[in-house]
N, C-alpha and C. Protein backbone atom coordinates (compact mmCIF):
# COMPACT_ATOMS: atom_id res chain seq x y z
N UNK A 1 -23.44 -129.69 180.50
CA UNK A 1 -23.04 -129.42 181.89
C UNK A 1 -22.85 -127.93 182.10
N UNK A 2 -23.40 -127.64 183.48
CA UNK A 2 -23.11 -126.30 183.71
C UNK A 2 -21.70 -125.79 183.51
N UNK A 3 -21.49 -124.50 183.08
CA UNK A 3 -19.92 -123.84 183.23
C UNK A 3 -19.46 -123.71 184.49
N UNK A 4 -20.21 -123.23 185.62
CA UNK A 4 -19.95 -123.18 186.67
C UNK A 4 -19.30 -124.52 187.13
N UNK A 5 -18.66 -124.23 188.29
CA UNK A 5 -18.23 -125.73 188.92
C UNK A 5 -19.30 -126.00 189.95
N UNK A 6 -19.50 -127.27 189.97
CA UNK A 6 -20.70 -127.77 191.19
C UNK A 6 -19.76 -128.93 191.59
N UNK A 7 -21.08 -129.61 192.63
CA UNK A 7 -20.58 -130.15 193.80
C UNK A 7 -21.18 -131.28 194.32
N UNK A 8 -21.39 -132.24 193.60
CA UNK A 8 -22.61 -133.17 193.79
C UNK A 8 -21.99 -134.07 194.79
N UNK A 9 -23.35 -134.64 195.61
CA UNK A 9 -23.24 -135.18 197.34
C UNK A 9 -24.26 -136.13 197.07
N UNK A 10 -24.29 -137.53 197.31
CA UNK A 10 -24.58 -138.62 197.41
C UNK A 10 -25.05 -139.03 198.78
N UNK A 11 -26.53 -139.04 199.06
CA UNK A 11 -27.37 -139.65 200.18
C UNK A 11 -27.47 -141.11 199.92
N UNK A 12 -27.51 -141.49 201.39
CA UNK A 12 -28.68 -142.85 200.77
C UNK A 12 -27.48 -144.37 201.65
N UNK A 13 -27.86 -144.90 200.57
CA UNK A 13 -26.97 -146.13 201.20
C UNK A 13 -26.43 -146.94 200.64
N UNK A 14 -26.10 -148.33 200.42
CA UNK A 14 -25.03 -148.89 199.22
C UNK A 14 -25.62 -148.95 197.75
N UNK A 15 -26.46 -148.38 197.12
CA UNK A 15 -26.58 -148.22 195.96
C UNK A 15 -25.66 -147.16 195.48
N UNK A 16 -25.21 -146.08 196.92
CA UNK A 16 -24.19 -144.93 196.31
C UNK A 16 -22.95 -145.69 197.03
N UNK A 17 -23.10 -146.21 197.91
CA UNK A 17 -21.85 -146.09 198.63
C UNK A 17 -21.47 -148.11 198.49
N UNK A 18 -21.13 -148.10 197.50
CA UNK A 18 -20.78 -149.65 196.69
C UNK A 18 -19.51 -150.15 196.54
N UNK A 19 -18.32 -149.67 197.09
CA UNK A 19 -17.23 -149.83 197.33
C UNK A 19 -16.94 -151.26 197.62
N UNK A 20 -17.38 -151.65 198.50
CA UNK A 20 -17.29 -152.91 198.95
C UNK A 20 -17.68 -154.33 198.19
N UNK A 21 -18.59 -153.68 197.03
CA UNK A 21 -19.37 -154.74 196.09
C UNK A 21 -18.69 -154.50 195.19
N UNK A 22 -18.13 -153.48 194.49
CA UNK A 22 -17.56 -152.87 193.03
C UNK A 22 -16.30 -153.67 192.56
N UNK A 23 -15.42 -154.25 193.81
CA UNK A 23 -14.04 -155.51 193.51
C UNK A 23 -13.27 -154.50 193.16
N UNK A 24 -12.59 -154.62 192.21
CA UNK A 24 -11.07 -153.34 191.50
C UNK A 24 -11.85 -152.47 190.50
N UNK A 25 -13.25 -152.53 190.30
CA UNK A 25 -13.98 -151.09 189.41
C UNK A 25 -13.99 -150.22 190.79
N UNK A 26 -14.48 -149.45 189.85
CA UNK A 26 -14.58 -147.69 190.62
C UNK A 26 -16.32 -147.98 191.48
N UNK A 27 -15.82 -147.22 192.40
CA UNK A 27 -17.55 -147.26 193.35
C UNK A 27 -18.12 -146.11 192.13
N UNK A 28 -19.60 -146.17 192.73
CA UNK A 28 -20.16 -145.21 192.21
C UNK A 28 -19.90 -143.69 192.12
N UNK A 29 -18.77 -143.28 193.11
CA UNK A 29 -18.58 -141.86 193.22
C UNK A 29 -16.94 -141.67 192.58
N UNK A 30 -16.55 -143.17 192.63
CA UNK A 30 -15.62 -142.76 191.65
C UNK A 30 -15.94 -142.79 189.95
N UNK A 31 -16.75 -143.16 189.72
CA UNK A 31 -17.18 -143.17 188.39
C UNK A 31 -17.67 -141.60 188.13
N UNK A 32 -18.30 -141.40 189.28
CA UNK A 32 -19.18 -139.88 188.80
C UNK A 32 -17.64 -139.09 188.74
N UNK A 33 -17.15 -138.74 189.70
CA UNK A 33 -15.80 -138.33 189.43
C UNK A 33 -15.08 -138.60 188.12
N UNK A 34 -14.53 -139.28 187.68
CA UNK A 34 -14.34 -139.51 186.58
C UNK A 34 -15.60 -138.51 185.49
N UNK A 35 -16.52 -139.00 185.46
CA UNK A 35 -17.68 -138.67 184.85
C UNK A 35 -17.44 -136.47 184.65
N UNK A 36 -17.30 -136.13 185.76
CA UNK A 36 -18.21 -135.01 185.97
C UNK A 36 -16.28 -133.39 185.31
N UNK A 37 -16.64 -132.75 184.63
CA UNK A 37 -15.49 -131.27 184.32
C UNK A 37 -14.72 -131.60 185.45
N UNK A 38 -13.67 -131.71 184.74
CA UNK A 38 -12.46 -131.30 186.01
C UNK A 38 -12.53 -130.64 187.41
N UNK A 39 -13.62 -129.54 187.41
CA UNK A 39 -13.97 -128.59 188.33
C UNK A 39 -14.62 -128.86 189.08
N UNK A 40 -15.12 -130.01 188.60
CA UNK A 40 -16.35 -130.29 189.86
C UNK A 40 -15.71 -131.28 190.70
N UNK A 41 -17.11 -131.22 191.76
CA UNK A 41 -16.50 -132.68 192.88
C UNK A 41 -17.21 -133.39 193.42
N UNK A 42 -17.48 -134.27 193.79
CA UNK A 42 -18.32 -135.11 193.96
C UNK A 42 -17.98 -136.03 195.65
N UNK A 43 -19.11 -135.72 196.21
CA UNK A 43 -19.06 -136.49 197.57
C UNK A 43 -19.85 -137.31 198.25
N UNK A 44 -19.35 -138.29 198.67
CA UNK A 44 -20.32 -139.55 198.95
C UNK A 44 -20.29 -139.54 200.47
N UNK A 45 -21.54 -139.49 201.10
CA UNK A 45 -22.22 -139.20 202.47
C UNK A 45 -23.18 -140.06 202.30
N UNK A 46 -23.37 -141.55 201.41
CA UNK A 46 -24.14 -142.23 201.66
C UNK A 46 -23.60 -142.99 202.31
N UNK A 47 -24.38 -144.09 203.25
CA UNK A 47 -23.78 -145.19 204.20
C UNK A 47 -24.27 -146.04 203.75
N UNK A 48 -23.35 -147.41 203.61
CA UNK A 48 -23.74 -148.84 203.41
C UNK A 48 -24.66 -149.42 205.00
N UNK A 49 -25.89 -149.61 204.50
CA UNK A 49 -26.72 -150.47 205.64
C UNK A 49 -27.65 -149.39 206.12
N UNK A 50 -27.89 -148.10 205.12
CA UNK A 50 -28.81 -146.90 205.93
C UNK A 50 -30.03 -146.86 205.62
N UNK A 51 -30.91 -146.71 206.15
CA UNK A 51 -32.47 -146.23 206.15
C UNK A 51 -33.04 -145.66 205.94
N UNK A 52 -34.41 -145.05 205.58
CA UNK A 52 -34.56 -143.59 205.57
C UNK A 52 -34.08 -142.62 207.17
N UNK A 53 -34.16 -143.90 207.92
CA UNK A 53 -34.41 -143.20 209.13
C UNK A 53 -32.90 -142.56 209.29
N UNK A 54 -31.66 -142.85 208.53
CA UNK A 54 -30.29 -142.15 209.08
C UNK A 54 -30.41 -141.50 208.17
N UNK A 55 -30.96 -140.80 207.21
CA UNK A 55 -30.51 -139.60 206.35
C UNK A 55 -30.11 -138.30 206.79
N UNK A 56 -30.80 -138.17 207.82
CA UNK A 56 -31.08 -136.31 209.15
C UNK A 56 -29.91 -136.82 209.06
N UNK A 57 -28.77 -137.92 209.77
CA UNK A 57 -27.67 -137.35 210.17
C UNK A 57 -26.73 -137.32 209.06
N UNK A 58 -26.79 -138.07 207.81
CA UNK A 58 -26.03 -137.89 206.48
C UNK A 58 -26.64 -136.35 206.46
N UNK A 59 -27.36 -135.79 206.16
CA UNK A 59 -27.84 -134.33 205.70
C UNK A 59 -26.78 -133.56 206.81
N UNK A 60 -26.27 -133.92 208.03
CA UNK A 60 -25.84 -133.04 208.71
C UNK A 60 -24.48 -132.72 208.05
N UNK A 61 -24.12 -133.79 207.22
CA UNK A 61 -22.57 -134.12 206.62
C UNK A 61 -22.31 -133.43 205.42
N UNK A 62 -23.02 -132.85 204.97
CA UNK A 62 -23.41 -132.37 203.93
C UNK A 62 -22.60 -131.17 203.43
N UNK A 63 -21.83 -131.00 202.65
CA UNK A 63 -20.70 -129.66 202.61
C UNK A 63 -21.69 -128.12 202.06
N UNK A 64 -21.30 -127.37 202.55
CA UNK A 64 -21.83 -126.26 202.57
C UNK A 64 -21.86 -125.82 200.74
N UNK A 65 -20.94 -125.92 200.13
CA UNK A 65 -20.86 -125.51 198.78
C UNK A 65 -21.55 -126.50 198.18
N UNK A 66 -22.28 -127.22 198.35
CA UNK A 66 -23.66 -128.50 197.34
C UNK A 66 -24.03 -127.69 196.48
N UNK A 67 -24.04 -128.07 195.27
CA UNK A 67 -24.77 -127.60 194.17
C UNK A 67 -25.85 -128.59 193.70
N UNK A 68 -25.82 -130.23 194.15
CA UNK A 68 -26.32 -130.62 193.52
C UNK A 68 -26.76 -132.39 194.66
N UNK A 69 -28.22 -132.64 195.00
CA UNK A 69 -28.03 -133.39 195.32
C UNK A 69 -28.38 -134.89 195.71
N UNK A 70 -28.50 -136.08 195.49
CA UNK A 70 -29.09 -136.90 195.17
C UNK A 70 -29.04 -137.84 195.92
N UNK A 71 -29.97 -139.11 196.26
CA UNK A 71 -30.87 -139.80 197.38
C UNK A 71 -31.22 -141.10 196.77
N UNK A 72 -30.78 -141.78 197.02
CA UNK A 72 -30.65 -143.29 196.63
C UNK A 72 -31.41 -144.36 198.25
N UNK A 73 -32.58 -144.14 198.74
CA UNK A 73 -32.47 -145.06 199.91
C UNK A 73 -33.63 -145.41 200.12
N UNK A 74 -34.01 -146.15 200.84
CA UNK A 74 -35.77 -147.39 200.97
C UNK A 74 -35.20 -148.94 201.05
N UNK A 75 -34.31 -149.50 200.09
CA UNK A 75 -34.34 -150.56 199.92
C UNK A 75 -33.87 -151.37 201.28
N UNK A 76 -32.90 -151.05 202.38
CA UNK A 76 -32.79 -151.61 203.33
C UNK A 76 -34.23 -151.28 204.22
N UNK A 77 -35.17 -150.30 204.18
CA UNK A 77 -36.51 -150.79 204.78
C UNK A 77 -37.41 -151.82 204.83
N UNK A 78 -37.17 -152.09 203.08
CA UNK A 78 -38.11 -153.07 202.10
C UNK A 78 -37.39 -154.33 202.75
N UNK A 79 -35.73 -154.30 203.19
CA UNK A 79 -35.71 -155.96 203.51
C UNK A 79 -35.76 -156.05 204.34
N UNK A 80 -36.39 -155.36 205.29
CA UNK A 80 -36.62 -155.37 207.03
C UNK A 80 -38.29 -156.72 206.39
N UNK A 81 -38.74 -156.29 205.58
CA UNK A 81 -39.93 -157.44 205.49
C UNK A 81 -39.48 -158.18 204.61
N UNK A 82 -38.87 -158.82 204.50
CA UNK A 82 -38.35 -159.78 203.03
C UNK A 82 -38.90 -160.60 203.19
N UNK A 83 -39.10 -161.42 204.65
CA UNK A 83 -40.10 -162.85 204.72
C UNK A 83 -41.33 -162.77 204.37
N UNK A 84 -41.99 -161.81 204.12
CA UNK A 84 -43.62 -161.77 203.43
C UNK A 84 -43.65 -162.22 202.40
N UNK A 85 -42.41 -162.20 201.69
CA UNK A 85 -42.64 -162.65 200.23
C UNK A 85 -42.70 -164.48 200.42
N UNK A 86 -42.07 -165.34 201.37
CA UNK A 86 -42.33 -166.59 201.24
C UNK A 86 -43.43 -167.55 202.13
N UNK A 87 -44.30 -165.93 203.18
CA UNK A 87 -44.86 -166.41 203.93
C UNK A 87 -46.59 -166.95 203.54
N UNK A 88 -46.43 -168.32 203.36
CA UNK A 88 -47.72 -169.13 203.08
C UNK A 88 -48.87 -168.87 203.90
N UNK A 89 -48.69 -168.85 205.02
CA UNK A 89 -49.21 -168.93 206.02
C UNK A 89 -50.78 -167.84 206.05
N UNK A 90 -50.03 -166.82 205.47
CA UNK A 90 -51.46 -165.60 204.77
C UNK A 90 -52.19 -165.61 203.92
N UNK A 91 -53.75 -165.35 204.09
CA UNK A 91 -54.21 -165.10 203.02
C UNK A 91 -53.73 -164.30 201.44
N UNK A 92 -54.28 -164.03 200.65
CA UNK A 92 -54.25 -163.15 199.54
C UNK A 92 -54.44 -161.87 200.32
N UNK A 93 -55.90 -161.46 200.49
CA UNK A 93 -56.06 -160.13 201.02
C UNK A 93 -55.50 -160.04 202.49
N UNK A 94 -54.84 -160.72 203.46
CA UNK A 94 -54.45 -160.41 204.72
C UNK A 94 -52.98 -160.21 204.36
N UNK A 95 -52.29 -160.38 203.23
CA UNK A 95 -50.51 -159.91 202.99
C UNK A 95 -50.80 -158.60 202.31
N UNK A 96 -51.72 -158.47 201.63
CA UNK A 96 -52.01 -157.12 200.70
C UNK A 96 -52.61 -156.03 201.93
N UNK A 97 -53.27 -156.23 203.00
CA UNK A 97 -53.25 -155.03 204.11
C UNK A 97 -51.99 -155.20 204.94
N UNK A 98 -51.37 -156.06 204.93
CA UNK A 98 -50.11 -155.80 205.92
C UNK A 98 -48.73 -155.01 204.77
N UNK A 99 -49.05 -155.25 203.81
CA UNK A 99 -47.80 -154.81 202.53
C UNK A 99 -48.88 -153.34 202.65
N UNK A 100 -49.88 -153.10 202.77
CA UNK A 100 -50.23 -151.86 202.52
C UNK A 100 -50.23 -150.71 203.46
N UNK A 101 -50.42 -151.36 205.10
CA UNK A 101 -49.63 -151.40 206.38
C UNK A 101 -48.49 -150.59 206.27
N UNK A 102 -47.59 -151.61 205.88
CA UNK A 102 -46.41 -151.49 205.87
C UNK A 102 -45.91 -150.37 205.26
N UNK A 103 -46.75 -150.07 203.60
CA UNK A 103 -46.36 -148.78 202.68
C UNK A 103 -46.72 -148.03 202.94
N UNK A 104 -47.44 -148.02 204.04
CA UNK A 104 -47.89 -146.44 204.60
C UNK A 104 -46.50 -145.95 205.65
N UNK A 105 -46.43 -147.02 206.11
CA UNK A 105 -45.17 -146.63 207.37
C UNK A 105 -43.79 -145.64 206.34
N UNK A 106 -43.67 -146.67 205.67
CA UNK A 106 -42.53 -146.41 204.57
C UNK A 106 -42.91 -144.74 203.80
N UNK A 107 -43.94 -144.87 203.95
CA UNK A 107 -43.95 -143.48 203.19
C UNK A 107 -43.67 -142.45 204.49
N UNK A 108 -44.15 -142.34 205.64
CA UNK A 108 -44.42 -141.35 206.83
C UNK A 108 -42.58 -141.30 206.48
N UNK A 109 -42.12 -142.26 206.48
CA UNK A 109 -40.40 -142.37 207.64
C UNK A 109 -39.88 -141.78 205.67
N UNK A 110 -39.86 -141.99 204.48
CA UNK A 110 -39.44 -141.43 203.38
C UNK A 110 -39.68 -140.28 203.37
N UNK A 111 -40.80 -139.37 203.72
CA UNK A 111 -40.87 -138.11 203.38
C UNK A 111 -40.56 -137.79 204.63
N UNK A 112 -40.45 -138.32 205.75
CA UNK A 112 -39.69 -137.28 207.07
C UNK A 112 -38.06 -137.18 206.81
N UNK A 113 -37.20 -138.27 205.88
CA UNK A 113 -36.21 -138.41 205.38
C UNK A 113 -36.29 -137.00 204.45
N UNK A 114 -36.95 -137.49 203.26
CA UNK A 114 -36.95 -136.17 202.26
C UNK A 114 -36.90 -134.58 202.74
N UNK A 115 -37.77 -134.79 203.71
CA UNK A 115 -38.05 -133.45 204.16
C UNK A 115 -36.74 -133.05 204.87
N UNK A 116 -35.67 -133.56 205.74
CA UNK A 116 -34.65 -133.02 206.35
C UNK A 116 -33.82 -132.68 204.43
N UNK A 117 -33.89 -133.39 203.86
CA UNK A 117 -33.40 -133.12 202.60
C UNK A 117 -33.50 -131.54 202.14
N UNK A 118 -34.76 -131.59 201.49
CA UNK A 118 -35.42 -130.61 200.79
C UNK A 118 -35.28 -129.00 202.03
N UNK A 119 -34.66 -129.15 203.08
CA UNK A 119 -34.51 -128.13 204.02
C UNK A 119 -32.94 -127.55 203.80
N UNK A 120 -32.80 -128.29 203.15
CA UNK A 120 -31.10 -127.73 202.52
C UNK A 120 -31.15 -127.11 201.27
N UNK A 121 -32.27 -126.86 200.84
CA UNK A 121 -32.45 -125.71 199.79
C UNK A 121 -31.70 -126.30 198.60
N UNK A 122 -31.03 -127.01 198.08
CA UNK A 122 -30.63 -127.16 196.90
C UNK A 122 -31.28 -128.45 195.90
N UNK A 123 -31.02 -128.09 194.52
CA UNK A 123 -31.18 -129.06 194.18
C UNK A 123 -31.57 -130.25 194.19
N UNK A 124 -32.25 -131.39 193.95
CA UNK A 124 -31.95 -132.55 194.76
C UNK A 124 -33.18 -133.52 193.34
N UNK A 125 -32.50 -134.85 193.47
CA UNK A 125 -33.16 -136.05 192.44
C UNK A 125 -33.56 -136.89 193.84
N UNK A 126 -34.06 -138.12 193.39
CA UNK A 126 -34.47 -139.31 194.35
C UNK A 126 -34.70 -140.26 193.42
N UNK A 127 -34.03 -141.71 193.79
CA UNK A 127 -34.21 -142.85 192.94
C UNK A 127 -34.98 -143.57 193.44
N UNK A 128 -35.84 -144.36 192.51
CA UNK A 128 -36.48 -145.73 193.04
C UNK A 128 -35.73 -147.08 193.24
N UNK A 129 -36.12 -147.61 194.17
CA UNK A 129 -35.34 -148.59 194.92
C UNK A 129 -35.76 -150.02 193.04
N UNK A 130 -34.29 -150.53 193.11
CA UNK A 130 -34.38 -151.41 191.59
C UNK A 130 -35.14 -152.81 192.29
N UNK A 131 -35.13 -153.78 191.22
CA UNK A 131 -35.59 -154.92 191.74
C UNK A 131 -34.61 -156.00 191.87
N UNK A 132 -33.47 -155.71 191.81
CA UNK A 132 -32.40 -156.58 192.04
C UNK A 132 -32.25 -157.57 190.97
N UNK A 133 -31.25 -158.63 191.36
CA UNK A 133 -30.89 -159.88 190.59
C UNK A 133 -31.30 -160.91 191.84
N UNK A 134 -32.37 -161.07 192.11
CA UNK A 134 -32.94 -162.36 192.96
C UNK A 134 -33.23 -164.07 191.79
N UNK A 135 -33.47 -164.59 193.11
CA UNK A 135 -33.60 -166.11 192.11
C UNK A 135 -35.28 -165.92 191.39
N UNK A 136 -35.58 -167.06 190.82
CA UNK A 136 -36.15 -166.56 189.64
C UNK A 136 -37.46 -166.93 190.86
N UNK A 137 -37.94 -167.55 191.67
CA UNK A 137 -38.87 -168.30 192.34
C UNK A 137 -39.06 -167.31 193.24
N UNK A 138 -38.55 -165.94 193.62
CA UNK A 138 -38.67 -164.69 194.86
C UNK A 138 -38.47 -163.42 193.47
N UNK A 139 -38.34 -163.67 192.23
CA UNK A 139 -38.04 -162.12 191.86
C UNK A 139 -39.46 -161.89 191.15
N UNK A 140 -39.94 -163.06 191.00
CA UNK A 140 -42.09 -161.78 190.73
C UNK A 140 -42.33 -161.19 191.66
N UNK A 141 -42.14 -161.74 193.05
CA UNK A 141 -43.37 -161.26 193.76
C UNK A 141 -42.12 -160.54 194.30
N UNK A 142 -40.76 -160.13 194.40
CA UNK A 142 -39.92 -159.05 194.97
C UNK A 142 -40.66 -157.90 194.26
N UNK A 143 -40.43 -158.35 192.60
CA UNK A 143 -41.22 -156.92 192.06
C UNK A 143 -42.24 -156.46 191.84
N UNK A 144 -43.55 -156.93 192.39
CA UNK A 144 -44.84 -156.64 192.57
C UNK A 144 -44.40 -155.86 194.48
N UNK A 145 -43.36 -156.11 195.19
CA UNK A 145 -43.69 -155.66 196.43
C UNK A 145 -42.91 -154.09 196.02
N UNK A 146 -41.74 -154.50 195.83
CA UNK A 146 -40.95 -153.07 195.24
C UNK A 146 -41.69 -152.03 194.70
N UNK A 147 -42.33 -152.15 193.67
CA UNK A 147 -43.50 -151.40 192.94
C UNK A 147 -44.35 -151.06 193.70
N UNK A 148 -44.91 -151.06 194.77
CA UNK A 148 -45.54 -150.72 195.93
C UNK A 148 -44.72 -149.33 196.95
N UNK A 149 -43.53 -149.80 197.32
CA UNK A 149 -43.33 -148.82 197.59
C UNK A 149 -42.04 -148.14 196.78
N UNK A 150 -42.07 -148.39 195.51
CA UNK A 150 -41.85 -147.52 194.53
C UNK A 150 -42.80 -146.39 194.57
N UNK A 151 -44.03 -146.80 194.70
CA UNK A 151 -45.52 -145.93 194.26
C UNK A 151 -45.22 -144.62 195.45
N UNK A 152 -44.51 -145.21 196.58
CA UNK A 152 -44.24 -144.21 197.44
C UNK A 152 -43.55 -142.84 197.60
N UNK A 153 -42.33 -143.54 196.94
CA UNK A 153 -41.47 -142.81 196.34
C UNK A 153 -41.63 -141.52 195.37
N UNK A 154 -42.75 -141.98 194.62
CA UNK A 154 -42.79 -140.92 193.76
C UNK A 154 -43.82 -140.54 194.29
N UNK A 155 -44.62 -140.68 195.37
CA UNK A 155 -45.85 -140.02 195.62
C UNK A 155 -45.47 -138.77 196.59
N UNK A 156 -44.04 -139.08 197.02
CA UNK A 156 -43.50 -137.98 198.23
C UNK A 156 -42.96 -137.02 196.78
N UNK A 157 -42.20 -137.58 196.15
CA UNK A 157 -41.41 -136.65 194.73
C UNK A 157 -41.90 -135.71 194.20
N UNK A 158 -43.11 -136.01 194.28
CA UNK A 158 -44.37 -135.28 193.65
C UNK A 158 -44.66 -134.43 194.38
N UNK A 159 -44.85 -134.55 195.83
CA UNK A 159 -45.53 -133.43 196.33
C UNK A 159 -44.64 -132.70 196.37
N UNK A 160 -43.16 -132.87 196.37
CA UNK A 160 -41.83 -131.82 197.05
C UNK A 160 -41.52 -131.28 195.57
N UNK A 161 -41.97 -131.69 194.29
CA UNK A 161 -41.73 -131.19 193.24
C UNK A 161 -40.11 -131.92 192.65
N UNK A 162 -39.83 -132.87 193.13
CA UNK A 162 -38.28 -133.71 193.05
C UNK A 162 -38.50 -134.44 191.74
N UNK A 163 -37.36 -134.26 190.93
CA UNK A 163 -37.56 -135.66 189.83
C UNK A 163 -36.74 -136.78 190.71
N UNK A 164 -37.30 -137.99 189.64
CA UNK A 164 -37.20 -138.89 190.12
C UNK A 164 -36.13 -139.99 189.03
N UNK A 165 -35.09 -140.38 189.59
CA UNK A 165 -34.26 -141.35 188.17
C UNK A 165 -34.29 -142.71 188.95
N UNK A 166 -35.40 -143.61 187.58
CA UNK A 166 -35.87 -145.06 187.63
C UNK A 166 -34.60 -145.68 187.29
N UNK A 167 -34.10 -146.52 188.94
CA UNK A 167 -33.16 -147.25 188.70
C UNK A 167 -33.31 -149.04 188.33
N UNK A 168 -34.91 -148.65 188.05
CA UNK A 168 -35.47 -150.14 187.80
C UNK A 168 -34.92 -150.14 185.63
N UNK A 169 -35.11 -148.81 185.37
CA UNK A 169 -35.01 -148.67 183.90
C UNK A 169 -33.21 -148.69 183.72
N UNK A 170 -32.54 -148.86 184.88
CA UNK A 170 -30.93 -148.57 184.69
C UNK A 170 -30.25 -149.91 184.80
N UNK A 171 -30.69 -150.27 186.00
CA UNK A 171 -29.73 -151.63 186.39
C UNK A 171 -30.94 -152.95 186.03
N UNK A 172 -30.66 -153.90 185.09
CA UNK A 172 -31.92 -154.56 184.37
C UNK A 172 -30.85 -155.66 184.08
N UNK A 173 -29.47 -155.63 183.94
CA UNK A 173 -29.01 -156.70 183.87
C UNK A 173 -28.32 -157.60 184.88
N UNK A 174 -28.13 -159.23 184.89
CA UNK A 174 -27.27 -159.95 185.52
C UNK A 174 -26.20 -159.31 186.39
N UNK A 175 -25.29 -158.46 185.57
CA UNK A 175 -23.76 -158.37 185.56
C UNK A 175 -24.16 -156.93 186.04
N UNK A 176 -24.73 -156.17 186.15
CA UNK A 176 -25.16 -154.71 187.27
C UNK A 176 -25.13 -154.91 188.59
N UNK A 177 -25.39 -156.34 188.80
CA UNK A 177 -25.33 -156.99 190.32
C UNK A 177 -23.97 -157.66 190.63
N UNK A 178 -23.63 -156.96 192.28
CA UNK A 178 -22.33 -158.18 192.54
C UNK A 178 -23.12 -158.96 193.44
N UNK A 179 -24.20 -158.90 194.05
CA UNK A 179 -24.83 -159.62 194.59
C UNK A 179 -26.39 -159.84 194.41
N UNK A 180 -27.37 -160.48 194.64
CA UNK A 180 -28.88 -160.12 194.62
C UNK A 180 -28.86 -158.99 194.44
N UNK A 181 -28.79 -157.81 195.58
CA UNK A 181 -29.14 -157.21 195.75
C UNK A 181 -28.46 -155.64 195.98
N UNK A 182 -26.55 -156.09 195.35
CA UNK A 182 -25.71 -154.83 195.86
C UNK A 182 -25.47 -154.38 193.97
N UNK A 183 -25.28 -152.95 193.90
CA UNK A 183 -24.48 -152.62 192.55
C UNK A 183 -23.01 -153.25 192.13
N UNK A 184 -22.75 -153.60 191.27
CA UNK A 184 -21.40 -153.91 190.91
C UNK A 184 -20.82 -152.88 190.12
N UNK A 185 -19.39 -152.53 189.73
CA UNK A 185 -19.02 -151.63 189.07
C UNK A 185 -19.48 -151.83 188.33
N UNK A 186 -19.82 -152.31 187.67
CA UNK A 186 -20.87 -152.31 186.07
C UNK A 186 -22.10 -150.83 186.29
N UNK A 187 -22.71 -151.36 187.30
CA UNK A 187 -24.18 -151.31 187.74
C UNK A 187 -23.37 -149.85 188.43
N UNK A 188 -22.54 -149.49 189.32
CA UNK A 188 -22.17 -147.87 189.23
C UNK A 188 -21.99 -147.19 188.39
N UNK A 189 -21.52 -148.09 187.53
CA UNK A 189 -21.08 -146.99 186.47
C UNK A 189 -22.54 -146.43 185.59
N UNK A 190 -23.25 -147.48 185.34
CA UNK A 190 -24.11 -147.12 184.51
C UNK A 190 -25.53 -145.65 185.72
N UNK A 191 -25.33 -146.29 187.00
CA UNK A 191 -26.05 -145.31 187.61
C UNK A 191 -25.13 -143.65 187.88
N UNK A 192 -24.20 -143.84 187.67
CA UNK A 192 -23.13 -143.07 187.96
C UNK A 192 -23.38 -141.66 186.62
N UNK A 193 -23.77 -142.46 185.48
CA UNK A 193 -23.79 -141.93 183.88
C UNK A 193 -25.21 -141.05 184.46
N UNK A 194 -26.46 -141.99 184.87
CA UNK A 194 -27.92 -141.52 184.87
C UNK A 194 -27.72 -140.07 185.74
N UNK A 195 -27.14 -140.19 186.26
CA UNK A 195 -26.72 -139.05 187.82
C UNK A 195 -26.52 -137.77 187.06
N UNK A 196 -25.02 -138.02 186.07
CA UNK A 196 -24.94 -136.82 185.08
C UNK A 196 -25.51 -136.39 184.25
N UNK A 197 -25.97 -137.45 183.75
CA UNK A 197 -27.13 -137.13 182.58
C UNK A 197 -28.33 -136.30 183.26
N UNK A 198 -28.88 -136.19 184.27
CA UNK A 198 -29.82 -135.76 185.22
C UNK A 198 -29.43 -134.24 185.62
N UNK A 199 -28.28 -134.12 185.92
CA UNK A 199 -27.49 -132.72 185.91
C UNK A 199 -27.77 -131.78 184.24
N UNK A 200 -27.17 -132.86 183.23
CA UNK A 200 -27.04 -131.77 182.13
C UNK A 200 -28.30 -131.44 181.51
N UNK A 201 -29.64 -132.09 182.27
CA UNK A 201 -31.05 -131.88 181.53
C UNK A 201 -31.06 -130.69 182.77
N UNK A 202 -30.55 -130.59 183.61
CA UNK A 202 -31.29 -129.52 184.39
C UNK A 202 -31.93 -130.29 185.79
């Protein structure tokens, strides 16, 4: 960890801001807290239920002293289509141009997100949206759709030069979930660890 004191700020939506799912564990920003030198501080400006499309006004919230700053959000886009995954009714190739449709949209509205980001000059990571704890009969084809606009994710990362921390490689168990689809203090804490660990590589 740097000597200096920094200041890490949490975008995005209930993957940071998990309070409500976490029960008597620590949300995710209390873990990083805990986590991070005495000196530092840590602030959560993510919103439970946000989009790419509310990030501009989280970025407006943003404290002037940021040293450091990170973006957790897509997955409430992805369940704006959740019924594609059980809809019979489509061909093979007529769900694969509307999912491809769709990942184009997702990418325009992610990197117009990123970009109010990356205009704040500091620092900054971006996670991929995980594949949850779904039932076993919706979690293939959740993660064949996820992985799609996962592909997005890092295709904006890339061009802005952003690393990227795979929260598909973090949260992998049962008990990471308090719900399908929310973090549990388990599942903060362990994303909470990836966050710092991401700081002390640089």
């Amino acid at each position: 960890m740097e000597n200096r004191a920094g200041h890490v700020v949490l975008l995005g939506d209930s993957i940071f801001d998990n309070k409500s799912y976490a029960g008597d564990a620590p949300d995710v920003v209390g873990h990083l807290r805990r986590m991070l030198p005495p000196e530092w501080k840590a602030t959560l400006c993510a919103i439970d239920g946000s989009t790419t499309g509310g990030i501009p006004y989280q970025v407006e919230r943003v404290p002037k002293n940021t040293t450091h700053l990170f973006v957790s959000v897509g997955g409430n886009d992805v369940l704006k289509y959740e019924h594609l995954l059980s809809d019979a009714g489509q061909s093979g190739p007529a769900l694969l141009r509307e999912l491809s449709r769709i990942a184009d949209d997702f990418y325009a509205s992610y990197a117009a997100a990123l970009g109010s980001v990356c205009a704040l000059r500091k620092p900054t990571w971006v996670c991929t949206i995980y594949n949850g704890d779904l039932e076993p009969d919706l979690a293939d084809a959740a993660k064949a759709a996820v992985a799609v606009f996962n592909d997005k994710i890092y295709s904006v990362a890339n061009e802005k030069h952003i690393p990227v921390i795979e929260l598909r490689s973090i949260c992998r168990q049962p008990e990471d979930y308090a719900n399908p689809i929310e973090p549990s203090g388990l599942g903060g804490k362990k994303i909470a660890r990836a966050i710092v660990d991401h700081i002390q590589r640089g």
